[in-house]
N, C-alpha and C. Protein backbone atom coordinates (compact mmCIF):
# COMPACT_ATOMS: atom_id res chain seq x y z
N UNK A 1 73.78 9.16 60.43
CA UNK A 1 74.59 8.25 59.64
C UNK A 1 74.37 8.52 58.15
N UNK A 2 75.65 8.65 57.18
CA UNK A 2 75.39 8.81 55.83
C UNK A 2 75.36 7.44 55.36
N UNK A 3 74.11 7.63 54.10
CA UNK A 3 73.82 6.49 53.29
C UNK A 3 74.84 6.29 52.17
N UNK A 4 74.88 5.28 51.36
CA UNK A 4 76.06 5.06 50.57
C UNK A 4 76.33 6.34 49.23
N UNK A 5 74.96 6.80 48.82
CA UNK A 5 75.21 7.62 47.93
C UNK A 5 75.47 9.15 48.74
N UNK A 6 75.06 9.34 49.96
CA UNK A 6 75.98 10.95 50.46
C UNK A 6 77.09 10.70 50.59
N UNK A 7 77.68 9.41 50.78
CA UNK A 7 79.23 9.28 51.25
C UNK A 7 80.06 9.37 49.72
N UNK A 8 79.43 8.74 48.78
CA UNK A 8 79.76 8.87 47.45
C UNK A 8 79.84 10.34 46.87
N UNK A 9 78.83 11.19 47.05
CA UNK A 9 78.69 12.70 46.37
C UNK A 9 79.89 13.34 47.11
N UNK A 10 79.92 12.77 48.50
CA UNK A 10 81.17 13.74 49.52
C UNK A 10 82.61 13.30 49.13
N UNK A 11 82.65 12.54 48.54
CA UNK A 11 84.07 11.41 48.13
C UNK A 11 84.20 12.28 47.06
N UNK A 12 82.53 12.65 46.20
CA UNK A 12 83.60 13.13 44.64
C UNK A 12 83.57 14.50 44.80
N UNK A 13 83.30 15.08 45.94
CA UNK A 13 83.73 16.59 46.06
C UNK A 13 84.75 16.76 46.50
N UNK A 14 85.00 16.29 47.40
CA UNK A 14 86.82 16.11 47.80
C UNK A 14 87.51 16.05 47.11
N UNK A 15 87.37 14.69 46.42
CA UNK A 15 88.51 14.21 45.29
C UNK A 15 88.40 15.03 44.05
N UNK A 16 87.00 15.67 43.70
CA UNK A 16 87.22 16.32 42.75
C UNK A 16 88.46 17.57 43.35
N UNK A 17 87.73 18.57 44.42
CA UNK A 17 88.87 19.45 44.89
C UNK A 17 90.25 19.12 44.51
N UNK A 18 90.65 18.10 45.28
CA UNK A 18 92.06 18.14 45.46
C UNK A 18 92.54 17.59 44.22
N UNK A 19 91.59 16.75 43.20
CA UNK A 19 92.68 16.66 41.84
C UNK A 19 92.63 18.31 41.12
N UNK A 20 91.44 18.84 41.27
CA UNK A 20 91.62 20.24 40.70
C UNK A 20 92.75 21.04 41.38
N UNK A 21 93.20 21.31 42.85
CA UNK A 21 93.66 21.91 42.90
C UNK A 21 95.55 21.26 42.84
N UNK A 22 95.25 19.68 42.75
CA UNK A 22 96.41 19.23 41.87
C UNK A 22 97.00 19.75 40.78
N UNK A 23 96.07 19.69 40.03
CA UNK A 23 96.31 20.00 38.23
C UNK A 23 96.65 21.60 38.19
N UNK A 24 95.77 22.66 39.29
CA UNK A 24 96.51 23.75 39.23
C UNK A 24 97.84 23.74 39.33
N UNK A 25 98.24 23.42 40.71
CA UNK A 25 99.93 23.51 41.26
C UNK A 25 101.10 22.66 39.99
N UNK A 26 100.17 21.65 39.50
CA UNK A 26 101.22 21.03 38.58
C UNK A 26 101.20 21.50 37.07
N UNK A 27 100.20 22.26 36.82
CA UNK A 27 100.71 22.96 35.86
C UNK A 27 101.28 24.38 35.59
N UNK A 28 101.00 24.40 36.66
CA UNK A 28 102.38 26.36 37.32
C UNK A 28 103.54 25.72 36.98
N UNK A 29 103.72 23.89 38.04
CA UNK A 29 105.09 23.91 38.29
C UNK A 29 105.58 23.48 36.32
N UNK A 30 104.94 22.72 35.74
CA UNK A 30 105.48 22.60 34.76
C UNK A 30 106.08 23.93 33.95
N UNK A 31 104.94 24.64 33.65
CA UNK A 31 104.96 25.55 33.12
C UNK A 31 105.77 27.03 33.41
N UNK A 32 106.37 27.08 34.83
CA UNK A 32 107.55 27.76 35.27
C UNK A 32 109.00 26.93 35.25
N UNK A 33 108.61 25.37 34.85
CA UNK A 33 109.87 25.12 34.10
C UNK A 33 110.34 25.67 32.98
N UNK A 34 109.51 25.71 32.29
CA UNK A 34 109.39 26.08 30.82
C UNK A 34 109.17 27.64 30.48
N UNK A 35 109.45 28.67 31.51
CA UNK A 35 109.20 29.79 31.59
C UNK A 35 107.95 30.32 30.96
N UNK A 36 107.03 29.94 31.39
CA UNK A 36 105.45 30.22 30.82
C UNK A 36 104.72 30.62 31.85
N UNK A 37 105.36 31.34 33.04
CA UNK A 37 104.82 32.04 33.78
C UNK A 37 105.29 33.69 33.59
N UNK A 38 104.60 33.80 32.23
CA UNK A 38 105.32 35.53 32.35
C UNK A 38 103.82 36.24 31.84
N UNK A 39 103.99 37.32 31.07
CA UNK A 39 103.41 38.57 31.23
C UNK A 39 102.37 38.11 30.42
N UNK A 40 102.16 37.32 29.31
CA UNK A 40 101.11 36.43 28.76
C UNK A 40 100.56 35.85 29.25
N UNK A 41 100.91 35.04 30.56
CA UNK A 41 100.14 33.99 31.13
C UNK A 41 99.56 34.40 31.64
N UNK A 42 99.64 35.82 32.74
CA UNK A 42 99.13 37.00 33.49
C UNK A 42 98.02 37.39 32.88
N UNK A 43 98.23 37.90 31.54
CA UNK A 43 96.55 38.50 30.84
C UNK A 43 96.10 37.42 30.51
N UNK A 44 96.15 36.26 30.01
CA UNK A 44 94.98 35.33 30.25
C UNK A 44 94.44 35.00 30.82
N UNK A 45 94.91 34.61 32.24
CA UNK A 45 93.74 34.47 33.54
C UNK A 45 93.87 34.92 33.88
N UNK A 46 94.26 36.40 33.94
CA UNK A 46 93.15 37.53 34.62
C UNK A 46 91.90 38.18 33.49
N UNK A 47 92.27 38.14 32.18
CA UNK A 47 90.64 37.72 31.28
C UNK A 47 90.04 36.99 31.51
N UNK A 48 90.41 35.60 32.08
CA UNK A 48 89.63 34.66 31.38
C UNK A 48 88.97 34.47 32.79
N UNK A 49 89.70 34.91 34.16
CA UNK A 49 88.85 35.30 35.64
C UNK A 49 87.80 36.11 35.38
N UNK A 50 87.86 37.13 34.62
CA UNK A 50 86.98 37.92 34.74
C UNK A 50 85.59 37.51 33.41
N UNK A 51 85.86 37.10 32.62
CA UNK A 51 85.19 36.00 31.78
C UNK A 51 84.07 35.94 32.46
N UNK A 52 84.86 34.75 33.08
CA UNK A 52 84.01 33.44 33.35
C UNK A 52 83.13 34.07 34.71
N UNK A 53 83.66 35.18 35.06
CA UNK A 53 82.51 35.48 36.26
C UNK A 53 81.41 36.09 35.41
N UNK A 54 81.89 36.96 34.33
CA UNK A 54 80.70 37.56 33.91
C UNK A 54 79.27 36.66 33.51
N UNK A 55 80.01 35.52 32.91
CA UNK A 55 79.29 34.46 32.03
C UNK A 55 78.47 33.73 33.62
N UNK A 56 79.36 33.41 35.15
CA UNK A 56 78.49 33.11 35.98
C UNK A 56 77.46 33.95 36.28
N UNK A 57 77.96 35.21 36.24
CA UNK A 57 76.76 36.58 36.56
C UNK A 57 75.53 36.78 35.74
N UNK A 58 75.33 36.13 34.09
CA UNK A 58 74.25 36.14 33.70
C UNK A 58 73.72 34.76 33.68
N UNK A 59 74.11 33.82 34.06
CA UNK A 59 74.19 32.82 34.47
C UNK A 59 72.59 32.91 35.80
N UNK A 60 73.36 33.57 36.68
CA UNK A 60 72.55 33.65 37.96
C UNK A 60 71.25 34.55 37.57
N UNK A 61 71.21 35.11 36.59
CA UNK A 61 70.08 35.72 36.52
C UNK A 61 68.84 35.34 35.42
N UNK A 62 69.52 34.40 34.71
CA UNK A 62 69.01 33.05 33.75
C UNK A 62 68.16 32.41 35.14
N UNK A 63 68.94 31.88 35.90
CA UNK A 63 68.42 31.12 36.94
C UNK A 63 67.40 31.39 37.98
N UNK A 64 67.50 33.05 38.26
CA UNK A 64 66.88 33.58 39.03
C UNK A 64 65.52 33.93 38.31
N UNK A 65 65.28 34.20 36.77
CA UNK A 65 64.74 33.95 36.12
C UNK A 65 63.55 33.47 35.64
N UNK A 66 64.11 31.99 35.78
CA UNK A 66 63.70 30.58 35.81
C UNK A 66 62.89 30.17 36.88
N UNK A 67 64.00 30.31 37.93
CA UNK A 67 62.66 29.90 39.48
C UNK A 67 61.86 30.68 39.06
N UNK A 68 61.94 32.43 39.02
CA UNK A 68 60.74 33.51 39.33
C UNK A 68 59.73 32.93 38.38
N UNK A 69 59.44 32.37 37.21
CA UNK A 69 58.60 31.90 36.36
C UNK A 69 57.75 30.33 36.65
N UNK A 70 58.71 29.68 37.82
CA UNK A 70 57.90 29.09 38.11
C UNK A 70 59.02 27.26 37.98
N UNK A 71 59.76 27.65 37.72
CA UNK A 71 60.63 25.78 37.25
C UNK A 71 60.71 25.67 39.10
N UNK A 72 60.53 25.14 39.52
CA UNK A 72 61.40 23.73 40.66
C UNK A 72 62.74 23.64 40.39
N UNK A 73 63.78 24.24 41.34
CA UNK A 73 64.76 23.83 41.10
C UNK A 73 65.04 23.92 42.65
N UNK A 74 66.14 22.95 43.51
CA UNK A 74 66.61 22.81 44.90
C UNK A 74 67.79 23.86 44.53
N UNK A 75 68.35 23.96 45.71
CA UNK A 75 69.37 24.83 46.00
C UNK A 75 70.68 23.76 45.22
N UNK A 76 70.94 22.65 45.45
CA UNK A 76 71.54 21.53 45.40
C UNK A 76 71.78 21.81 43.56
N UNK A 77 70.62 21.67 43.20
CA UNK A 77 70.66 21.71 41.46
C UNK A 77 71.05 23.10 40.62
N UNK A 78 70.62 24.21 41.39
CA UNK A 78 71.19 25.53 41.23
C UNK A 78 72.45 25.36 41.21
N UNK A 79 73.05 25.21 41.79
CA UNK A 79 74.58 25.55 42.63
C UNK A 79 75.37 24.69 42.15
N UNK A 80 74.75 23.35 41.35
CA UNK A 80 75.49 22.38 40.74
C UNK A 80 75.52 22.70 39.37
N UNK A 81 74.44 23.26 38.71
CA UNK A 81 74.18 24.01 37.66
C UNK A 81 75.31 25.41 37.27
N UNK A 82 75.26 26.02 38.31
CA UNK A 82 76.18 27.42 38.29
C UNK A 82 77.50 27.29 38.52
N UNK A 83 77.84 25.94 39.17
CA UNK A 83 79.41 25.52 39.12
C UNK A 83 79.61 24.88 37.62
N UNK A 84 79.12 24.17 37.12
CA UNK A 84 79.46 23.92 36.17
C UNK A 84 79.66 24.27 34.97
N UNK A 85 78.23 25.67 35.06
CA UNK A 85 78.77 27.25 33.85
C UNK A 85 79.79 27.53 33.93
N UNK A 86 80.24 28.22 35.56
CA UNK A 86 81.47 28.69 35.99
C UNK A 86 82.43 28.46 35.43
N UNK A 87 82.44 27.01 35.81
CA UNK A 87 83.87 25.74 34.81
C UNK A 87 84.02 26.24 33.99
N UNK A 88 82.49 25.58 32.82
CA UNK A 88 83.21 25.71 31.44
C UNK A 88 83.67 26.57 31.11
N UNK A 89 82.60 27.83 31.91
CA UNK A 89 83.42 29.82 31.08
C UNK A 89 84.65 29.73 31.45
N UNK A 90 85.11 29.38 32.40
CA UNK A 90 86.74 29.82 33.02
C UNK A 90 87.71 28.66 31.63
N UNK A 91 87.11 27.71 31.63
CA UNK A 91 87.67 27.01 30.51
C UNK A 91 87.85 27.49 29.19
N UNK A 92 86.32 27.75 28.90
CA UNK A 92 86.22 28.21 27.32
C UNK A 92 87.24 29.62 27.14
N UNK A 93 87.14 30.36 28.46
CA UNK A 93 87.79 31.79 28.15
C UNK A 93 88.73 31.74 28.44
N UNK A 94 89.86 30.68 28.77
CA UNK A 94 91.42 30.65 28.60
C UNK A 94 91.64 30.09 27.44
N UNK A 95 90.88 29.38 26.75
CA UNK A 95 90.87 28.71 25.37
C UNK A 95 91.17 29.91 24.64
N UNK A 96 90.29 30.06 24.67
CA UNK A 96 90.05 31.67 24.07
C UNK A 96 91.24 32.77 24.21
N UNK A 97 91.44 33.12 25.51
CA UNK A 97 92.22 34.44 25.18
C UNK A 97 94.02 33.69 25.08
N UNK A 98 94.05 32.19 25.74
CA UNK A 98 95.19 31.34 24.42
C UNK A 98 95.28 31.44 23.25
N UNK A 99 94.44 31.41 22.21
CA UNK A 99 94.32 31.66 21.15
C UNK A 99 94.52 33.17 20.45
N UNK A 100 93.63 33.57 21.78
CA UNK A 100 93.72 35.23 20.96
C UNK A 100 95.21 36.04 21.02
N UNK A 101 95.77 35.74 22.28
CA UNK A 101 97.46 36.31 22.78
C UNK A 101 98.18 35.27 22.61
C-alpha cells in the first residue's frame, strides 16, 4: 500500500509528464499556425538536443565524481538531480540558439 507522500511524488510525475508533453504538442500546433515550423526551428532543437545532452554528459561525470569522493547520494537524488540539469540545458540552449538564429 502507498503512503500519502508516494502517491503524491507519483501524481507529480504523471502530471508533470503529460502537462510537458501538453505544452510540447501545443506549441507545434500553435506555432505551425503561424508557420514557425520551418528550417530555423529545425536547427534549434536539433542544437539545443544536442546541447543539453552534452551539458547532461558532464553532468554525469560531476556526479560520478562526487559519489567516487565519497558524498551519499541515492539513486532517487542522482536522477532527480540529472533531470533537472537536463531541463534547464535543453532550456537554456533553445534560449540560446533563439537568440543566436
Amino acid at each position: 500500500m502507498m503512503d500519502v507522500n508516494q502517491l503524491l511524488g507519483f501524481l507529480g510525475l504523471v502530471l508533470g509528464a503529460l502537462i510537458g508533453l501538453f505544452g510540447l504538442w501545443w506549441g507545434r500546433k500553435k506555432a505551425a499556425e503561424n508557420r514557425g515550423l520551418d528550417e530555423r526551428y529545425e536547427i534549434i532543437t536539433t542544437k539545443s538536443f544536442a546541447s543539453a545532452w552534452k551539458i547532461s554528459l558532464a553532468a554525469i561525470y560531476i556526479l560520478f565524481a562526487l559519489v567516487i569522493f565519497g558524498f551519499q547520494l541515492g539513486a532517487a537524488q542522482l536522477l532527480g538531480i540529472l533531470l533537472l540539469i537536463h531541463m534547464f540545458g535543453w532550456t537554456g540552449s533553445t534560449f540560446y540558439y533563439s537568440l543566436k538564429y
